[in-house]
PDB file of N, CA and C in Angstrom:
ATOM      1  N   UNK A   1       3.639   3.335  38.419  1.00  0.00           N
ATOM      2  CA  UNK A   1       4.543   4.460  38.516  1.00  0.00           C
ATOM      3  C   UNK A   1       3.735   5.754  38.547  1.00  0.00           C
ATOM      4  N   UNK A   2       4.233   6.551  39.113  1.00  0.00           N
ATOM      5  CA  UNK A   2       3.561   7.902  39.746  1.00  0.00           C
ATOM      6  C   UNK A   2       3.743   8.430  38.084  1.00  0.00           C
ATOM      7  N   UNK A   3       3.045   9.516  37.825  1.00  0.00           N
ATOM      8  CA  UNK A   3       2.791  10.656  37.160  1.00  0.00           C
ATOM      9  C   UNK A   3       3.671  12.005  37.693  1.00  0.00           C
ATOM     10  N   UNK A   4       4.617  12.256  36.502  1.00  0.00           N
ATOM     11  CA  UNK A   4       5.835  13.277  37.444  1.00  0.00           C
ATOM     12  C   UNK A   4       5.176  14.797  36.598  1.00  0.00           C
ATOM     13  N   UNK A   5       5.026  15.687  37.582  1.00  0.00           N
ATOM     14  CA  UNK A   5       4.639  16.975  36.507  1.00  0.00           C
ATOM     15  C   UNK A   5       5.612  18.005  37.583  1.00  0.00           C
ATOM     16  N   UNK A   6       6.426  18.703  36.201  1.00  0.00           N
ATOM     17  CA  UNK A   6       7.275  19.112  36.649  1.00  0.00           C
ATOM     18  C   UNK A   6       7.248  20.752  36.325  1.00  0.00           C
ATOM     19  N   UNK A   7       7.046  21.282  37.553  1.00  0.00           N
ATOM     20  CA  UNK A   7       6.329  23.002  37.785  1.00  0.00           C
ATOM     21  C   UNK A   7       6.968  23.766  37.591  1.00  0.00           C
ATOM     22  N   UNK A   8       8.324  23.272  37.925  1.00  0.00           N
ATOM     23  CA  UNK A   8       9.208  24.609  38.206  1.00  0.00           C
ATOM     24  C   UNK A   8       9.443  25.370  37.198  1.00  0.00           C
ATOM     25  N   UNK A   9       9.127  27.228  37.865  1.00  0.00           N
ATOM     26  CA  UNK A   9       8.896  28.112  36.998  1.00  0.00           C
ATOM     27  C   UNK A   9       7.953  28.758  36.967  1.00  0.00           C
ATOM     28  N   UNK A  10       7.028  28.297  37.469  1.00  0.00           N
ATOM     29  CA  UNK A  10       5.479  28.908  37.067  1.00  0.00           C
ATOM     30  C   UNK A  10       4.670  28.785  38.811  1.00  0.00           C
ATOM     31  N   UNK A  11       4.112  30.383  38.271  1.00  0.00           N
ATOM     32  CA  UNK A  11       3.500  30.946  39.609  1.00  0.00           C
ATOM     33  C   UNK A  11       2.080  30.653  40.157  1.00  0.00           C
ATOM     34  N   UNK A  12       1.893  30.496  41.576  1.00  0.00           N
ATOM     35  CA  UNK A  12       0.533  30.223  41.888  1.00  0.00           C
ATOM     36  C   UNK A  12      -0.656  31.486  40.974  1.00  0.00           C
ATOM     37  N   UNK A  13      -1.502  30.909  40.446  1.00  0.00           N
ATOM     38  CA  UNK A  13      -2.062  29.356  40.911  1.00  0.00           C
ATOM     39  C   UNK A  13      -1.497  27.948  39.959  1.00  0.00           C
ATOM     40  N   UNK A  14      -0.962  27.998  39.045  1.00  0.00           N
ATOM     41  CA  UNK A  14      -0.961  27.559  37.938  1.00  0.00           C
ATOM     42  C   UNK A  14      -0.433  26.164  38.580  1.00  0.00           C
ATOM     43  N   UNK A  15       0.500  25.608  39.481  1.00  0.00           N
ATOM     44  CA  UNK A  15       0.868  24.698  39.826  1.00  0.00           C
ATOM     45  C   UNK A  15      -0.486  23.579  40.422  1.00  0.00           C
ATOM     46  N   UNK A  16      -1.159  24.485  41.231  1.00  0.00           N
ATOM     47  CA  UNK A  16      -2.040  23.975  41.819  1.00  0.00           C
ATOM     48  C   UNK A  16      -3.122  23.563  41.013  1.00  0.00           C
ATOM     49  N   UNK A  17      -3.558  24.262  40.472  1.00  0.00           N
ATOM     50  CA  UNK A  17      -4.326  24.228  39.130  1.00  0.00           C
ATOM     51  C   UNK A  17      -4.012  22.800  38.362  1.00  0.00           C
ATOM     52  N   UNK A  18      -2.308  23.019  37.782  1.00  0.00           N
ATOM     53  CA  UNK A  18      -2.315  21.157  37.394  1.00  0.00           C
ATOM     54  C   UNK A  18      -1.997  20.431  37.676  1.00  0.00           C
ATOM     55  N   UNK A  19      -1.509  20.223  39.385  1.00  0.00           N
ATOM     56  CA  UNK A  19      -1.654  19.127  40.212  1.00  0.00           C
ATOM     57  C   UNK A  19      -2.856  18.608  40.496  1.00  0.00           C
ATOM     58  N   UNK A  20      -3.826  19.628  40.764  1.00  0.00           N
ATOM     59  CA  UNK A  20      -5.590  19.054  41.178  1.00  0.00           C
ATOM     60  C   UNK A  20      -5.542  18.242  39.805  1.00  0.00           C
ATOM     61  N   UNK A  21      -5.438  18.937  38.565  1.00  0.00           N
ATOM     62  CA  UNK A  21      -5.587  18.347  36.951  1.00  0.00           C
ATOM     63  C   UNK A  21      -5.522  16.459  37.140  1.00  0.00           C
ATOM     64  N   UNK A  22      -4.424  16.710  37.529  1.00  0.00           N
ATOM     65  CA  UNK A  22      -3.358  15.470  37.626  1.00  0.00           C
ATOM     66  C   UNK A  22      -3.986  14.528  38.384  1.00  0.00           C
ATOM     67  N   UNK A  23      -4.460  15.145  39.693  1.00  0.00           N
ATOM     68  CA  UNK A  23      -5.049  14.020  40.473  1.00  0.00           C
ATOM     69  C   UNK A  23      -5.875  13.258  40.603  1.00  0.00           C
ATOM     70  N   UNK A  24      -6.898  13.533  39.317  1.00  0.00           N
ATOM     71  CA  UNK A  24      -8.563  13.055  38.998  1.00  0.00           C
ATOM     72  C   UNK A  24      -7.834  11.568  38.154  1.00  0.00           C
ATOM     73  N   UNK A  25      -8.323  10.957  39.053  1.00  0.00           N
ATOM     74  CA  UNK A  25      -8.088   9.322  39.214  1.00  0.00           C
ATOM     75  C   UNK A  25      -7.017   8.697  39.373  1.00  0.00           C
ATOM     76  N   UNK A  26      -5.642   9.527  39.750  1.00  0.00           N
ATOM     77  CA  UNK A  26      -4.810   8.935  39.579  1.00  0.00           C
ATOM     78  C   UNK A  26      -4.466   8.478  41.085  1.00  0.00           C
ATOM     79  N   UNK A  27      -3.355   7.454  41.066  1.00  0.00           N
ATOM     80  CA  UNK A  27      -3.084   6.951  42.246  1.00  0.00           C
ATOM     81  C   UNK A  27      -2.267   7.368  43.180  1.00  0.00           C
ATOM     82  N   UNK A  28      -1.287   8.192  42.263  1.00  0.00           N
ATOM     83  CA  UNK A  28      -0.132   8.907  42.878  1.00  0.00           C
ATOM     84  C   UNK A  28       0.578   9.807  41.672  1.00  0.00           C
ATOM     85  N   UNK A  29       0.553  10.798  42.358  1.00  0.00           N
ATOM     86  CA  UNK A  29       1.468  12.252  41.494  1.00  0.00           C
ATOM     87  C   UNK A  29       2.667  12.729  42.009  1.00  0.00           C
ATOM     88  N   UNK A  30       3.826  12.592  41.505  1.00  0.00           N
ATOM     89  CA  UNK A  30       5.155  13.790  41.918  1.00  0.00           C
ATOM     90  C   UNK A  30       5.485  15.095  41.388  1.00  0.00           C
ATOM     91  N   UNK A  31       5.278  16.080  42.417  1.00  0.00           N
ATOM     92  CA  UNK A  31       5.037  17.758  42.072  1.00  0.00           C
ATOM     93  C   UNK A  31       6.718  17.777  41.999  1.00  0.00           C
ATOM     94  N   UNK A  32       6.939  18.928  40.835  1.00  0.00           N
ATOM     95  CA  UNK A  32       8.293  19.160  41.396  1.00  0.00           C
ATOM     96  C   UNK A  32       7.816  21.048  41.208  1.00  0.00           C
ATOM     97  N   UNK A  33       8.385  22.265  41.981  1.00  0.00           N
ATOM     98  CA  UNK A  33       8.106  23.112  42.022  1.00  0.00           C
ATOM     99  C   UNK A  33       8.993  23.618  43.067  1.00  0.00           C
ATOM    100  N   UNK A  34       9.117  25.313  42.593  1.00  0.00           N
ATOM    101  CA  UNK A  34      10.604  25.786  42.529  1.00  0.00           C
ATOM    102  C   UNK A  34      10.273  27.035  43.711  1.00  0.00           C
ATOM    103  N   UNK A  35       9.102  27.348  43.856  1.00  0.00           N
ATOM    104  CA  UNK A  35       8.184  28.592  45.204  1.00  0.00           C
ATOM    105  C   UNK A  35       7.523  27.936  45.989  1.00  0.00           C
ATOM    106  N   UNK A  36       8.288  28.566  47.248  1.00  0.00           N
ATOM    107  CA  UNK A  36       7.823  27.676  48.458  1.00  0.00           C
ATOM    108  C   UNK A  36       6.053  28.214  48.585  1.00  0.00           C
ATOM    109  N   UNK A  37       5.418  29.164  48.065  1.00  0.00           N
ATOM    110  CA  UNK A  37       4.024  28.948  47.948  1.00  0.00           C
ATOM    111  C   UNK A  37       3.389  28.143  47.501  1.00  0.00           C
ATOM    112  N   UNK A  38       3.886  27.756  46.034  1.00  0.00           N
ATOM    113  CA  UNK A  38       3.286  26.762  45.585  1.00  0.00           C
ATOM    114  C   UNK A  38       3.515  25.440  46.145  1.00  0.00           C
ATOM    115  N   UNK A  39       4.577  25.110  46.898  1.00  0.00           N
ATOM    116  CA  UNK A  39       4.741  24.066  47.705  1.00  0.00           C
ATOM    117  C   UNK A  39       3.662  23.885  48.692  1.00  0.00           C
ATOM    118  N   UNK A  40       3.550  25.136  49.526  1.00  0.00           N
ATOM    119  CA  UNK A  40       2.769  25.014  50.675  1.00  0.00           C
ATOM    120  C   UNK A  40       0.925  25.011  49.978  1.00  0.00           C
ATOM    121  N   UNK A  41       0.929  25.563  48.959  1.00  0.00           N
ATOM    122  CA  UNK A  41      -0.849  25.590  48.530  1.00  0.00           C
ATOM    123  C   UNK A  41      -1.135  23.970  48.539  1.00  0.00           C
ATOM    124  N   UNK A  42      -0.416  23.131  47.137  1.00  0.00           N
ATOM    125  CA  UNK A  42       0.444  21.976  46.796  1.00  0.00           C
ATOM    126  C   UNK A  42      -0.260  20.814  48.184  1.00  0.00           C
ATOM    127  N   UNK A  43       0.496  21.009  48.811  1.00  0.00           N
ATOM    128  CA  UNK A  43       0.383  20.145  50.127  1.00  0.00           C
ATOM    129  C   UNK A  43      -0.633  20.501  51.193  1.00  0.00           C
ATOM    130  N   UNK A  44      -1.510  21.489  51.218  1.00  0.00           N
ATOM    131  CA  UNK A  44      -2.651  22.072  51.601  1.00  0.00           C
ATOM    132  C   UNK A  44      -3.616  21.620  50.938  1.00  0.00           C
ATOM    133  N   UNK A  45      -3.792  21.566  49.627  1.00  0.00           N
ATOM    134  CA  UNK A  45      -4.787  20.993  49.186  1.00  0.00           C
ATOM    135  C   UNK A  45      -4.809  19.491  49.045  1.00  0.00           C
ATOM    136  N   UNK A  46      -3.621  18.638  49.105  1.00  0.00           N
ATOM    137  CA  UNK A  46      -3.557  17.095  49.012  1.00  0.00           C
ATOM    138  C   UNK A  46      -4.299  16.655  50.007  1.00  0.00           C
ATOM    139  N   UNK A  47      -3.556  17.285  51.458  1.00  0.00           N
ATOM    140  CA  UNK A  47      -3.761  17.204  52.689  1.00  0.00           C
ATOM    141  C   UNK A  47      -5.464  17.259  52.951  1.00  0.00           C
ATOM    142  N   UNK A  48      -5.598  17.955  52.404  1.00  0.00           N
ATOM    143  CA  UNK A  48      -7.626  18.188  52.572  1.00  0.00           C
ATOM    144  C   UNK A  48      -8.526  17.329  51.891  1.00  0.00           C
ATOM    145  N   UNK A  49      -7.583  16.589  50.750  1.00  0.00           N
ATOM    146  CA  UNK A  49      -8.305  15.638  50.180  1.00  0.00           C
ATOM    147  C   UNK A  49      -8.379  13.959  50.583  1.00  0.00           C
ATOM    148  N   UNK A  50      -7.607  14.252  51.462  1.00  0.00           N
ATOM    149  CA  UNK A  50      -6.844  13.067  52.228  1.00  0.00           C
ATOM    150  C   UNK A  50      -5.895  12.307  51.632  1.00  0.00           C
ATOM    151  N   UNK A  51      -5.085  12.859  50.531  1.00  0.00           N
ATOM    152  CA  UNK A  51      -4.086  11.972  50.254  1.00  0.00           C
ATOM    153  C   UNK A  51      -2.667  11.839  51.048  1.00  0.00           C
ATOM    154  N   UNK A  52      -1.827  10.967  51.100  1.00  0.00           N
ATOM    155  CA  UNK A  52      -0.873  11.545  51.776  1.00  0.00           C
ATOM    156  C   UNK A  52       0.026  11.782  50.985  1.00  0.00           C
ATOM    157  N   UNK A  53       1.173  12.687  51.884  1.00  0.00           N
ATOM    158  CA  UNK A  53       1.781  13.677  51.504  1.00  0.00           C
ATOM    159  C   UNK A  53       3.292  13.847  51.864  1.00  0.00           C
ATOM    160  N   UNK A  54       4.468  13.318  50.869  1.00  0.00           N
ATOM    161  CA  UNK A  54       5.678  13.747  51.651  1.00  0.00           C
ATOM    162  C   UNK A  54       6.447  14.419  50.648  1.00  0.00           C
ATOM    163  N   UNK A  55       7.404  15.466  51.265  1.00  0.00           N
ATOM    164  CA  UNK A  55       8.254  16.729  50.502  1.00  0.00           C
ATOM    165  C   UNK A  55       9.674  16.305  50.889  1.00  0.00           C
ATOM    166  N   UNK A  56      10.124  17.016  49.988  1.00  0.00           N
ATOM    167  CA  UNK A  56      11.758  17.052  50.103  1.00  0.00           C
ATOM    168  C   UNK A  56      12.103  18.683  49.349  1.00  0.00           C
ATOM    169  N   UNK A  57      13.463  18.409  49.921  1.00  0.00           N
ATOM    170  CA  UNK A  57      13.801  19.837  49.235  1.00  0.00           C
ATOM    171  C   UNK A  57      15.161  19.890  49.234  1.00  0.00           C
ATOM    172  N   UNK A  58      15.594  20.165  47.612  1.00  0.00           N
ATOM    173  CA  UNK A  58      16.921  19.603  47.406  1.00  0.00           C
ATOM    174  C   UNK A  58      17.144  21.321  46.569  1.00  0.00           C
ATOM    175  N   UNK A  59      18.585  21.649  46.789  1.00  0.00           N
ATOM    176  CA  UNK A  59      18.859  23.206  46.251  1.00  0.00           C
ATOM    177  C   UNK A  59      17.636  24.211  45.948  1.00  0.00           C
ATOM    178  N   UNK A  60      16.675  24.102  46.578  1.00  0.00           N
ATOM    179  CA  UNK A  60      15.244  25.447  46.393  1.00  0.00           C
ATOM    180  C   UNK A  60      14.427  24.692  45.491  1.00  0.00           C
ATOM    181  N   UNK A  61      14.256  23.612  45.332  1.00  0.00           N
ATOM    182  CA  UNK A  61      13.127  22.725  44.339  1.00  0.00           C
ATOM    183  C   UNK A  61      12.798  21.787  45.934  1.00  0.00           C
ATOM    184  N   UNK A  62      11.497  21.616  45.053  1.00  0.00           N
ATOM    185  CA  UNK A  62      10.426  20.885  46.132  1.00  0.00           C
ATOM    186  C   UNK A  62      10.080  19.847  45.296  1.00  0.00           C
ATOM    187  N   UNK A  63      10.050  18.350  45.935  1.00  0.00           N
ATOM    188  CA  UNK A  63       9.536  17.392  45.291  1.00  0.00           C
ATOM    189  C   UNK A  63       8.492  17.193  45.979  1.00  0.00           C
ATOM    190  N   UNK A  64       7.341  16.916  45.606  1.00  0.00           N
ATOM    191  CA  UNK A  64       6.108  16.274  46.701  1.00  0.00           C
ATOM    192  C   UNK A  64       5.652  15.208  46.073  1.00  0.00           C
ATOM    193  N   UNK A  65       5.563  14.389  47.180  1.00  0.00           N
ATOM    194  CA  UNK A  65       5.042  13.071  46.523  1.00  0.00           C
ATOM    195  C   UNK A  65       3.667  12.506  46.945  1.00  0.00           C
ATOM    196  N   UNK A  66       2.595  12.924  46.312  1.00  0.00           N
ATOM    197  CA  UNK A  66       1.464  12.618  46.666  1.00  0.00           C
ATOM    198  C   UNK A  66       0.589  11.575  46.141  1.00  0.00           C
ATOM    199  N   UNK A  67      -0.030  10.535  47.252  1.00  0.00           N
ATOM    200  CA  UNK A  67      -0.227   9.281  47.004  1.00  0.00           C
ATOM    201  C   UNK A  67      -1.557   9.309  47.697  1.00  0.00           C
ATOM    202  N   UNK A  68      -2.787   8.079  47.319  1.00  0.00           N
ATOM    203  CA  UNK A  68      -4.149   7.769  48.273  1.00  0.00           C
ATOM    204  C   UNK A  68      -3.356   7.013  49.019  1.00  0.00           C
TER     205      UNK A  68
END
């Protein structure tokens, strides 16, 4: 089961900051986060690390689900 860290509320960088946190060894992380910046940093940096990467977006919250 994924690791759920749940953002919403809090401004770049801080999301990004503990999603990278999150990702040191793990297999898969679910972002939840409430600014479409931090969405887009979020999935910019997964993307570069090569994990993959899928979003949703349900009433202005972003789920991302990032997996190797």
């Amino acid at each position: 089961m994924a690791n759920i860290l749940d953002l919403r509320g809090l401004s770049c960088p801080i999301p990004l900051i503990r999603t990278k946190d999150a990702l040191v060894g793990a297999e898969a992380v679910s972002v939840v986060v409430d600014e479409p910046p931090a969405k887009e940093n979020i999935i910019k940096f997964a993307q570069s690390q090569n994990f993959r990467v899928e979003c949703s977006e349900v009433n202005g919250e972003y789920t991302i689900n990032i997996s190797k």
